[in-house]
ModelCIF file with pLDDT and N, C-alpha, C, O atoms, coordinates in Angstrom:
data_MODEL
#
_entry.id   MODEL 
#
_entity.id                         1 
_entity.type                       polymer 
_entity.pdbx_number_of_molecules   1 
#
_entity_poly.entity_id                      1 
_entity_poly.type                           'polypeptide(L)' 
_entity_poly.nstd_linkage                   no 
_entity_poly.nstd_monomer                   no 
_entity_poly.pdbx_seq_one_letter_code       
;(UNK)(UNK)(UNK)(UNK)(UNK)(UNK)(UNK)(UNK)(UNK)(UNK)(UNK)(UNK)(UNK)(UNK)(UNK)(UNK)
(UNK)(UNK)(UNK)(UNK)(UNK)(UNK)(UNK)(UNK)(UNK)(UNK)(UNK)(UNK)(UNK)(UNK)(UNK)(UNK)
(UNK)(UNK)(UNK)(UNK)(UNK)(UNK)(UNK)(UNK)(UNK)(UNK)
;
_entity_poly.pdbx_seq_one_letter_code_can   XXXXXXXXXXXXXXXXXXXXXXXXXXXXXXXXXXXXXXXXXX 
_entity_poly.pdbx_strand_id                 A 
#
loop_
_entity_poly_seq.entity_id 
_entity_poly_seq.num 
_entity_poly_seq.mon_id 
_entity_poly_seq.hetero 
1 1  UNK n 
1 2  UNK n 
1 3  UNK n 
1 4  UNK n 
1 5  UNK n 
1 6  UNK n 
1 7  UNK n 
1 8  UNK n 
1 9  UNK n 
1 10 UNK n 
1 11 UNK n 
1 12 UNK n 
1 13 UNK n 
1 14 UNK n 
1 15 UNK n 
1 16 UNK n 
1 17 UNK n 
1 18 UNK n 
1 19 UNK n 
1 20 UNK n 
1 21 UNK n 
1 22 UNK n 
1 23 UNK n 
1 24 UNK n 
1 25 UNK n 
1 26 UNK n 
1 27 UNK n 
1 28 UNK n 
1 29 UNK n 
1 30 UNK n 
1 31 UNK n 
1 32 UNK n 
1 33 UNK n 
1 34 UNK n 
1 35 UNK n 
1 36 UNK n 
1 37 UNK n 
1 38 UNK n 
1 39 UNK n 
1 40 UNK n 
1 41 UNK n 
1 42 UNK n 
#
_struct_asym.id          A 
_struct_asym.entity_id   1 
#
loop_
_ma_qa_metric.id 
_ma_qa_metric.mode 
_ma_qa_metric.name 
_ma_qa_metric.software_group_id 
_ma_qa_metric.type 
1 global pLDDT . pLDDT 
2 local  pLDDT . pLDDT 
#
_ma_qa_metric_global.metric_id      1 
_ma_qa_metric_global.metric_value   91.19 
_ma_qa_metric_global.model_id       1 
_ma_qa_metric_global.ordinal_id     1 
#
loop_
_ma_qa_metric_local.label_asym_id 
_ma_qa_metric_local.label_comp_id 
_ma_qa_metric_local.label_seq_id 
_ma_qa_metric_local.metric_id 
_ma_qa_metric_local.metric_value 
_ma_qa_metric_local.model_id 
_ma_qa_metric_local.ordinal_id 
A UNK 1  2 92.00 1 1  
A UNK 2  2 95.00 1 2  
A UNK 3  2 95.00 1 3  
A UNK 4  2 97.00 1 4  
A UNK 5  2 96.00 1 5  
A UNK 6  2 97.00 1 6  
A UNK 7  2 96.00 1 7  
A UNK 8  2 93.00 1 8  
A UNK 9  2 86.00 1 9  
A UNK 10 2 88.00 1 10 
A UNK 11 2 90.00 1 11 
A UNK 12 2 92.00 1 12 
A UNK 13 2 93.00 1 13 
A UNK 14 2 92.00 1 14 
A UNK 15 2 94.00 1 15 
A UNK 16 2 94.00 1 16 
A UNK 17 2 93.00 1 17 
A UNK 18 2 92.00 1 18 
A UNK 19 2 94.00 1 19 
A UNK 20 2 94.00 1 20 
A UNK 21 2 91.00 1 21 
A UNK 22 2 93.00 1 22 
A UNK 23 2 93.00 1 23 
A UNK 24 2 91.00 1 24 
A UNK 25 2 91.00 1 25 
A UNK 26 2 89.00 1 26 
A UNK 27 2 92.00 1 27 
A UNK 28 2 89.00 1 28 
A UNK 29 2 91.00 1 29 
A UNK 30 2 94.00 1 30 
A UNK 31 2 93.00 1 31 
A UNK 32 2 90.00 1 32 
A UNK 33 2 84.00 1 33 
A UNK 34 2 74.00 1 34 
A UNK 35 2 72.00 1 35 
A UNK 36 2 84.00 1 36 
A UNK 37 2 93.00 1 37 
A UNK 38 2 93.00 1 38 
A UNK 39 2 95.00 1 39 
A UNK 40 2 92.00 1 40 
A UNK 41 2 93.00 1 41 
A UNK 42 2 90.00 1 42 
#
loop_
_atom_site.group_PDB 
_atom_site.id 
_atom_site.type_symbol 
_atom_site.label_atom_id 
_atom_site.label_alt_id 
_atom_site.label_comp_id 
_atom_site.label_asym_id 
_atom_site.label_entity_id 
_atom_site.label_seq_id 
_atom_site.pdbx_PDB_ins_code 
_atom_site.Cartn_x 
_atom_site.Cartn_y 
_atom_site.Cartn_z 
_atom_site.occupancy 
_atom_site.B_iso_or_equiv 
_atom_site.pdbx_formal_charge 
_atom_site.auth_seq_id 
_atom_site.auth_comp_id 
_atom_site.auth_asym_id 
_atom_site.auth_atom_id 
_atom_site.pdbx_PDB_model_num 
ATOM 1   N N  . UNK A 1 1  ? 27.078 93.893  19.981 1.00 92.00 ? 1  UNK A N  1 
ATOM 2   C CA . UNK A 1 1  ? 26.668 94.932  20.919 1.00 92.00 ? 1  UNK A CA 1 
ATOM 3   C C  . UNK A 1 1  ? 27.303 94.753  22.281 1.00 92.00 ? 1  UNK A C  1 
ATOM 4   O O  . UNK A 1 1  ? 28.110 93.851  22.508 1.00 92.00 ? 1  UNK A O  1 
ATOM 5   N N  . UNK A 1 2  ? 26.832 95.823  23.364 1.00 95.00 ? 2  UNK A N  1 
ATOM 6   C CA . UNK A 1 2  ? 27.079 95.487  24.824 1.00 95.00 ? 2  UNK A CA 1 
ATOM 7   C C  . UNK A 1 2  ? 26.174 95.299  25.454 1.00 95.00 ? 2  UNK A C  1 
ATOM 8   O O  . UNK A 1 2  ? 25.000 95.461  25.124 1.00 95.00 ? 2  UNK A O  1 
ATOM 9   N N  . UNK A 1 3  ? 26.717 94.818  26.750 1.00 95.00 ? 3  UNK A N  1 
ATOM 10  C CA . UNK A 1 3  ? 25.873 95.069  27.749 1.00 95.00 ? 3  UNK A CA 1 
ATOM 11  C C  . UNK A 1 3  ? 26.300 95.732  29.156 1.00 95.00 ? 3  UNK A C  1 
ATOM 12  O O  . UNK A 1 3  ? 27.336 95.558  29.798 1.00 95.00 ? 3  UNK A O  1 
ATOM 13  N N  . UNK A 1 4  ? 25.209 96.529  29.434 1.00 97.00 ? 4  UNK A N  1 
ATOM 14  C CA . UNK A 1 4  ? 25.615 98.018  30.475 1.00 97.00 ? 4  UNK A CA 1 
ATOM 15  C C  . UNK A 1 4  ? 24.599 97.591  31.529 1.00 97.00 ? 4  UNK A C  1 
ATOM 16  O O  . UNK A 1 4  ? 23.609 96.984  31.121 1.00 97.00 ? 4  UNK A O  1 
ATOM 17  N N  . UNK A 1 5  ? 24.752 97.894  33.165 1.00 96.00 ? 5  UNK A N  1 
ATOM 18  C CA . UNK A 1 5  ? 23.944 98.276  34.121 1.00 96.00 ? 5  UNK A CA 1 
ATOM 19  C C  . UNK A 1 5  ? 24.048 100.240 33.419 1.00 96.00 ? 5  UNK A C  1 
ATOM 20  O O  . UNK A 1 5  ? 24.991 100.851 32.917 1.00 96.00 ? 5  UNK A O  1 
ATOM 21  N N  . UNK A 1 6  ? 22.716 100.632 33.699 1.00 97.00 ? 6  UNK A N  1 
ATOM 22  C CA . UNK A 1 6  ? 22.734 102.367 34.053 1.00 97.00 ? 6  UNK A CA 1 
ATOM 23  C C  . UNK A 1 6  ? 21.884 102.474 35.384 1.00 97.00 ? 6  UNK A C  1 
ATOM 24  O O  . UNK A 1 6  ? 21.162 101.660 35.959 1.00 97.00 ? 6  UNK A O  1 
ATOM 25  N N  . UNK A 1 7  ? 22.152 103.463 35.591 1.00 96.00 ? 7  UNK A N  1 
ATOM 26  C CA . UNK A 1 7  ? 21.456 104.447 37.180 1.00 96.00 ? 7  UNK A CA 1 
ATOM 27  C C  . UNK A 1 7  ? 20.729 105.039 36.719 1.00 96.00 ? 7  UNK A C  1 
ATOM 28  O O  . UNK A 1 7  ? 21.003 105.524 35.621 1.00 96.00 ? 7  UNK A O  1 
ATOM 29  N N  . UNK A 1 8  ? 19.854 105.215 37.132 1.00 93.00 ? 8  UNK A N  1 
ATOM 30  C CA . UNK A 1 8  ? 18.975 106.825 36.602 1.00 93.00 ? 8  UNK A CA 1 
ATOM 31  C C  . UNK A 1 8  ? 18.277 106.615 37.954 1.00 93.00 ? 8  UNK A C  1 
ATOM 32  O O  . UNK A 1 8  ? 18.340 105.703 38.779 1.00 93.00 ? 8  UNK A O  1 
ATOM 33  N N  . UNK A 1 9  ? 17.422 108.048 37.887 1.00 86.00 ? 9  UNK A N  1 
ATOM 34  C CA . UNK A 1 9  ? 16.930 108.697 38.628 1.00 86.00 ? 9  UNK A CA 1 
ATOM 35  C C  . UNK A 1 9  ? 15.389 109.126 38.395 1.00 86.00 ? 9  UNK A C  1 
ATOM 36  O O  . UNK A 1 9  ? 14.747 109.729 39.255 1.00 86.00 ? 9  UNK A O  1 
ATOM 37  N N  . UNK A 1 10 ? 14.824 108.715 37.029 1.00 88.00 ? 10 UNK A N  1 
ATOM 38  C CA . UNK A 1 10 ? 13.536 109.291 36.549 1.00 88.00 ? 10 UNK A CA 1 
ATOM 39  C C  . UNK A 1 10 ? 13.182 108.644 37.324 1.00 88.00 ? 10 UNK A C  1 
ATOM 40  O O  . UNK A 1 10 ? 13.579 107.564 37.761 1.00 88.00 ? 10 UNK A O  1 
ATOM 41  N N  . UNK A 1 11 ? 11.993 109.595 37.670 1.00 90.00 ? 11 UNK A N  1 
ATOM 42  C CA . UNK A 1 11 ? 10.499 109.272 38.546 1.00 90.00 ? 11 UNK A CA 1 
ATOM 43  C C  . UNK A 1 11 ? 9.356  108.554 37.921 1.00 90.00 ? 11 UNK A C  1 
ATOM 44  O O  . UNK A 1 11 ? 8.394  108.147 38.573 1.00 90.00 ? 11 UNK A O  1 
ATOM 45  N N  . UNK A 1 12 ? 9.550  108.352 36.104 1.00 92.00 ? 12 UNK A N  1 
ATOM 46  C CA . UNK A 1 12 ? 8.501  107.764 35.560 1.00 92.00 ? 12 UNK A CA 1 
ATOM 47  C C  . UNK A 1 12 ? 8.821  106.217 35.565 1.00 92.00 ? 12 UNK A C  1 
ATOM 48  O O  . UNK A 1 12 ? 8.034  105.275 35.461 1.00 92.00 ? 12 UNK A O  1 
ATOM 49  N N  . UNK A 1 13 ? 10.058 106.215 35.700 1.00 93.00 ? 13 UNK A N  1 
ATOM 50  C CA . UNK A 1 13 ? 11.102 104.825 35.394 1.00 93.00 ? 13 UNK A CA 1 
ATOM 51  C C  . UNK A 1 13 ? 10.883 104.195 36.595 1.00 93.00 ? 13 UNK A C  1 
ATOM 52  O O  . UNK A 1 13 ? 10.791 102.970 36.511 1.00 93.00 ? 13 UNK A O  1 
ATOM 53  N N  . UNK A 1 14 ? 10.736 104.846 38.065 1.00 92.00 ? 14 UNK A N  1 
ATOM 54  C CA . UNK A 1 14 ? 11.039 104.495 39.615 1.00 92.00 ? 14 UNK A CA 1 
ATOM 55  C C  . UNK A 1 14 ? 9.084  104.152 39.591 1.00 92.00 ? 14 UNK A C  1 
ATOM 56  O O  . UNK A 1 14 ? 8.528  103.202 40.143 1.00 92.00 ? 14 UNK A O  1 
ATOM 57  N N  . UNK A 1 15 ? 8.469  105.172 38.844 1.00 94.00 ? 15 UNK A N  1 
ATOM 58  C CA . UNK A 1 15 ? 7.006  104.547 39.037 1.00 94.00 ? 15 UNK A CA 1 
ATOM 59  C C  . UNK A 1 15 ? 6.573  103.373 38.361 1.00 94.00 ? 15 UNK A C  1 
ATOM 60  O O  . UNK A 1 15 ? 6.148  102.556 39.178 1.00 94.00 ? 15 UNK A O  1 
ATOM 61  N N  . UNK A 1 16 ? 6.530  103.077 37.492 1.00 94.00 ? 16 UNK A N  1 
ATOM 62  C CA . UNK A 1 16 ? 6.465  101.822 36.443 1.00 94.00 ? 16 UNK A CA 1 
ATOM 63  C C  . UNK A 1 16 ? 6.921  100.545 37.111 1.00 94.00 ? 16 UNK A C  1 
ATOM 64  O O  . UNK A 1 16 ? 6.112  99.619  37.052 1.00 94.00 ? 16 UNK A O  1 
ATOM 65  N N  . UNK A 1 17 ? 8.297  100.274 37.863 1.00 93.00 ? 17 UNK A N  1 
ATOM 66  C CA . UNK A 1 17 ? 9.004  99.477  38.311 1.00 93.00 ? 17 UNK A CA 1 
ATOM 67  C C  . UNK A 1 17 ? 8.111  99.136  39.902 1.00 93.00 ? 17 UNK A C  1 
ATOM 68  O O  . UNK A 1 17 ? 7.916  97.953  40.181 1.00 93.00 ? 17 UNK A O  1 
ATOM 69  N N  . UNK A 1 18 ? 7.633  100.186 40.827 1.00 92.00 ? 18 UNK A N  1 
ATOM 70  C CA . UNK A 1 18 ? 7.026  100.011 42.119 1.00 92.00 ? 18 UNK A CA 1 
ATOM 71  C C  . UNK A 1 18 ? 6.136  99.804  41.816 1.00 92.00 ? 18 UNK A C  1 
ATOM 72  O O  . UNK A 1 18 ? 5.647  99.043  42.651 1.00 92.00 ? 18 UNK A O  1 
ATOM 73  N N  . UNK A 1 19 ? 4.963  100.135 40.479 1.00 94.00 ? 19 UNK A N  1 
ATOM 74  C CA . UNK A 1 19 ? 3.641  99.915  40.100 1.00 94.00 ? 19 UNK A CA 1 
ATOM 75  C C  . UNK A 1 19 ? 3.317  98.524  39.945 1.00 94.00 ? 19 UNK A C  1 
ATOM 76  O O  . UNK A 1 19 ? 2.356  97.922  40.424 1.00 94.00 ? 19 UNK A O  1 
ATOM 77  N N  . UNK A 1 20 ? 4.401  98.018  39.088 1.00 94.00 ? 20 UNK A N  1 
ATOM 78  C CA . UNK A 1 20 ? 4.961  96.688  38.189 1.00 94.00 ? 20 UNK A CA 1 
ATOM 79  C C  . UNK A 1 20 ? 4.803  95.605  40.107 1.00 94.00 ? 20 UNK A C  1 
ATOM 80  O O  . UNK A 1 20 ? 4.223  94.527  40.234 1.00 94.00 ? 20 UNK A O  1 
ATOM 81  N N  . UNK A 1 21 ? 5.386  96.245  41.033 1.00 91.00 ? 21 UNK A N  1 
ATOM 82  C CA . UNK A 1 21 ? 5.391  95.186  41.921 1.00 91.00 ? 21 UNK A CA 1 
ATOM 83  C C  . UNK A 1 21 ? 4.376  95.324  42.936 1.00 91.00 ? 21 UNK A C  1 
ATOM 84  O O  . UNK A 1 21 ? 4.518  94.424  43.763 1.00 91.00 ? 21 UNK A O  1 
ATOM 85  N N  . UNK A 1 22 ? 3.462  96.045  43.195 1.00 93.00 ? 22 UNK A N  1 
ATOM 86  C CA . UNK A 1 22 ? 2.585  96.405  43.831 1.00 93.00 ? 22 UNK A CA 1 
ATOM 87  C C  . UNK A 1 22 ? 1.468  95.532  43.127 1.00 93.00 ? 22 UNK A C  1 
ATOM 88  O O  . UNK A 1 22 ? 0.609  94.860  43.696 1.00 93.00 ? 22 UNK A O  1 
ATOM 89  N N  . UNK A 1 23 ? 1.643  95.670  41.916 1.00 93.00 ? 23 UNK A N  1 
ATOM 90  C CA . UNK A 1 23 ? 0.742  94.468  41.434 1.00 93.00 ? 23 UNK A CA 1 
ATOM 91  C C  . UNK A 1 23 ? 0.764  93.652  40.886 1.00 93.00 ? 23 UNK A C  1 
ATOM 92  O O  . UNK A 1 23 ? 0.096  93.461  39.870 1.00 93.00 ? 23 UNK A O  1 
ATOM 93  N N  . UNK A 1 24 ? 1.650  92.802  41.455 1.00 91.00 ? 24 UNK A N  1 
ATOM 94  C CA . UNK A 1 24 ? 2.266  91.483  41.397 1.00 91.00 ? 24 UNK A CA 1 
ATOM 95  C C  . UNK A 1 24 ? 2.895  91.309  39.975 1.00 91.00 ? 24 UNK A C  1 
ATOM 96  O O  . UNK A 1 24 ? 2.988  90.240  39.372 1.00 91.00 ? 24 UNK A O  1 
ATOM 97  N N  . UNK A 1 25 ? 3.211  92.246  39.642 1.00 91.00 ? 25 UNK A N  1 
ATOM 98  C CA . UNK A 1 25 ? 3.892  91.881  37.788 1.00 91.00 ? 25 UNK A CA 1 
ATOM 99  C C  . UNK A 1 25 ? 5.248  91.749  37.850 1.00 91.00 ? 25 UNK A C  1 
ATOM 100 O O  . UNK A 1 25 ? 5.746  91.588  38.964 1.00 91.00 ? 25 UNK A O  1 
ATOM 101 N N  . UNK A 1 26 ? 5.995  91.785  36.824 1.00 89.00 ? 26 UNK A N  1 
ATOM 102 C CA . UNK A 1 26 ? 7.450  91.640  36.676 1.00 89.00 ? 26 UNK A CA 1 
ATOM 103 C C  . UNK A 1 26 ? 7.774  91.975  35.234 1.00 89.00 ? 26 UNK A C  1 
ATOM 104 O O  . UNK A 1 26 ? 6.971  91.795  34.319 1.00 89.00 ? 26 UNK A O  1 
ATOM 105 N N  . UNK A 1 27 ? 8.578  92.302  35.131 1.00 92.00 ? 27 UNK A N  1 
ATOM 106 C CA . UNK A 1 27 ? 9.265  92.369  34.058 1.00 92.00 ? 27 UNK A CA 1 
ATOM 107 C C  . UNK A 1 27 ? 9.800  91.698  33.345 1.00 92.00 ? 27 UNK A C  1 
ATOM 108 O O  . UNK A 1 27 ? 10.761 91.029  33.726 1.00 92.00 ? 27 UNK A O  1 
ATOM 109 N N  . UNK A 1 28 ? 9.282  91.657  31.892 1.00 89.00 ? 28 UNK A N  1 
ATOM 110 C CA . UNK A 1 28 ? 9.945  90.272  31.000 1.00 89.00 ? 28 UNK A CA 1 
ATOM 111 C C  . UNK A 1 28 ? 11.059 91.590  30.256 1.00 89.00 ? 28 UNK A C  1 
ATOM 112 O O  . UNK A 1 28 ? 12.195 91.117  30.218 1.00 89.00 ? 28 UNK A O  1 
ATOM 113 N N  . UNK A 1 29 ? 11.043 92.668  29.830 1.00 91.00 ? 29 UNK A N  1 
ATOM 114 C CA . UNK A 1 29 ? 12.214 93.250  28.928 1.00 91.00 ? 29 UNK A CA 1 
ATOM 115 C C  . UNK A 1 29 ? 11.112 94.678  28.339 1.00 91.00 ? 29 UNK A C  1 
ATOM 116 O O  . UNK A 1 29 ? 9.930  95.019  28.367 1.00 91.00 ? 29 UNK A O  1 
ATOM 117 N N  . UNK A 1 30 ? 12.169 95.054  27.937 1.00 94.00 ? 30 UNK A N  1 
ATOM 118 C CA . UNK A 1 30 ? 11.564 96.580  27.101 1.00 94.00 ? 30 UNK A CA 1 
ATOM 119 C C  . UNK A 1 30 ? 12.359 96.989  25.917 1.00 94.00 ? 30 UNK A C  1 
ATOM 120 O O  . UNK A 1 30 ? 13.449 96.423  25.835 1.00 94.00 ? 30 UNK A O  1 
ATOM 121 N N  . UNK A 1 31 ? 11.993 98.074  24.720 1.00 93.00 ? 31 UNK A N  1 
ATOM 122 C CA . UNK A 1 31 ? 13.121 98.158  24.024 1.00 93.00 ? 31 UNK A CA 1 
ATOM 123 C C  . UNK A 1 31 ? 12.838 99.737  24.139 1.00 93.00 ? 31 UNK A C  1 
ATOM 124 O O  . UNK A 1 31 ? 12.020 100.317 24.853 1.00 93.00 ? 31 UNK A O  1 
ATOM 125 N N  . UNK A 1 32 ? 13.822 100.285 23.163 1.00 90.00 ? 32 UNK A N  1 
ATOM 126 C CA . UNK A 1 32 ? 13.399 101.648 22.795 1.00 90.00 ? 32 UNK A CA 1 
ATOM 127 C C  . UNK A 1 32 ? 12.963 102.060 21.620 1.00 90.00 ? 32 UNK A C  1 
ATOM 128 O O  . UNK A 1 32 ? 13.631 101.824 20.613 1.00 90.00 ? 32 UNK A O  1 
ATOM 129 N N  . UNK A 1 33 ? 11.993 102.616 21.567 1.00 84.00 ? 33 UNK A N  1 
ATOM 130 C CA . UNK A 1 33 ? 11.477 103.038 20.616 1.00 84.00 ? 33 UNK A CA 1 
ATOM 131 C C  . UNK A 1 33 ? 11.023 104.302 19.939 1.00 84.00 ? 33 UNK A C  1 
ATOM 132 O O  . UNK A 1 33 ? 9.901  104.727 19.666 1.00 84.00 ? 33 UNK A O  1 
ATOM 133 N N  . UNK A 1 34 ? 12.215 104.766 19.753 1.00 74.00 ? 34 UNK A N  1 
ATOM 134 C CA . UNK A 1 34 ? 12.247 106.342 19.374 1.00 74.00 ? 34 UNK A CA 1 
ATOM 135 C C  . UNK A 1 34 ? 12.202 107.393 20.851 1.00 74.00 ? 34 UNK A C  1 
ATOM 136 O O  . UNK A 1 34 ? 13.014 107.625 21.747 1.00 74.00 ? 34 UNK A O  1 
ATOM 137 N N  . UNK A 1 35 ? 10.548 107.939 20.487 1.00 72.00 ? 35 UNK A N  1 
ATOM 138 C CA . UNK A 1 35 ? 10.220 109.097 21.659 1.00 72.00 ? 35 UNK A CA 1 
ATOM 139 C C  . UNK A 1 35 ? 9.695  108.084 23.001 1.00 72.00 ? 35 UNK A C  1 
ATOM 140 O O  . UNK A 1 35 ? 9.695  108.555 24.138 1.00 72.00 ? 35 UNK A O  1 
ATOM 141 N N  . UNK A 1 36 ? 9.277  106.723 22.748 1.00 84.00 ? 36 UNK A N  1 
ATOM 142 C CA . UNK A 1 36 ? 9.127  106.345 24.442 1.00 84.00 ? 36 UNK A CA 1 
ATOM 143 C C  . UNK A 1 36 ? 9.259  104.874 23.889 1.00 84.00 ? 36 UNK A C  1 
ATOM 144 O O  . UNK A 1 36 ? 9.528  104.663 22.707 1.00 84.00 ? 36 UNK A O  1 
ATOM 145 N N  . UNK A 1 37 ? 9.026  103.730 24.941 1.00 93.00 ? 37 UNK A N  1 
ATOM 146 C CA . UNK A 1 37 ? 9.522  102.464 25.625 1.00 93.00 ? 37 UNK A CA 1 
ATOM 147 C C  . UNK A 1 37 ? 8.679  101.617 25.470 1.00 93.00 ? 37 UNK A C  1 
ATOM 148 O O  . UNK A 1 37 ? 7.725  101.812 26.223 1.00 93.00 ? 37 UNK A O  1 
ATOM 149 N N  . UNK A 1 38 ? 8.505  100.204 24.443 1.00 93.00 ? 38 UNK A N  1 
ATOM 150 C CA . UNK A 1 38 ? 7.273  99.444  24.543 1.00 93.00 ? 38 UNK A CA 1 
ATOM 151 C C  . UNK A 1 38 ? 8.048  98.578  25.411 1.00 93.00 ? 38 UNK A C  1 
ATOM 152 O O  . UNK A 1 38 ? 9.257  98.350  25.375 1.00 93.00 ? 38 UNK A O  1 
ATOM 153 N N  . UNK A 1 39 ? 6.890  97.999  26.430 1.00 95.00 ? 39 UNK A N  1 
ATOM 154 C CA . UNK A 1 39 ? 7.466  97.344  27.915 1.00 95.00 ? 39 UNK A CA 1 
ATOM 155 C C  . UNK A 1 39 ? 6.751  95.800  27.553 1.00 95.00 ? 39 UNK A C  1 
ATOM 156 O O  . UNK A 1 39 ? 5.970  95.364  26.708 1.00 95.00 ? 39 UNK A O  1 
ATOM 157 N N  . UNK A 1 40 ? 7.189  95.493  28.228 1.00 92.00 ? 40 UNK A N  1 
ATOM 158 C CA . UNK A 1 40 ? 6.926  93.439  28.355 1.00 92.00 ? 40 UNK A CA 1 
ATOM 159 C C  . UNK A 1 40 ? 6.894  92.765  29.815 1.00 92.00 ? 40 UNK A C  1 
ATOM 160 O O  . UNK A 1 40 ? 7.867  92.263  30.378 1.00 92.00 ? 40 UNK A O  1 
ATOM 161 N N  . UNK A 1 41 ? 5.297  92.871  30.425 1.00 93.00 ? 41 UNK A N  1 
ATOM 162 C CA . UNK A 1 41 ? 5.516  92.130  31.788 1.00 93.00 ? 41 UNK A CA 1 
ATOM 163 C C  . UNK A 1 41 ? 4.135  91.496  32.042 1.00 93.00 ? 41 UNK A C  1 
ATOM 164 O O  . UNK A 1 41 ? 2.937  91.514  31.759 1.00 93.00 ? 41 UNK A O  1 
ATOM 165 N N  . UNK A 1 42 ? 5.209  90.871  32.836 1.00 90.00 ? 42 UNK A N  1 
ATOM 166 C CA . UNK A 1 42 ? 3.797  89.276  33.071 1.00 90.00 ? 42 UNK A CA 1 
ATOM 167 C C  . UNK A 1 42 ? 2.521  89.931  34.681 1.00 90.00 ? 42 UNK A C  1 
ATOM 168 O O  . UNK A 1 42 ? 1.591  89.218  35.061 1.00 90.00 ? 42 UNK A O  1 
#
């Protein structure tokens, strides 16, 4: 496989990520999964 940086712009993607640090979490990884995203954070 590869590996890519992407950009985006979603607002659900920009909320999750400020939510994620507002309350003290982080991100361990995510995959895709069809119609939406199972997420992984501490």
């Amino acid at each position: 496989g590869h590996w890519y940086t992407v950009h985006t712009a979603n607002g659900i993607v920009d909320t999750v990520s400020r939510s994620l640090l507002n309350a003290d979490g982080f991100l361990l990884g995510a995959a895709q999964t069809g119609d939406d995203w199972i997420f992984r954070a501490r």
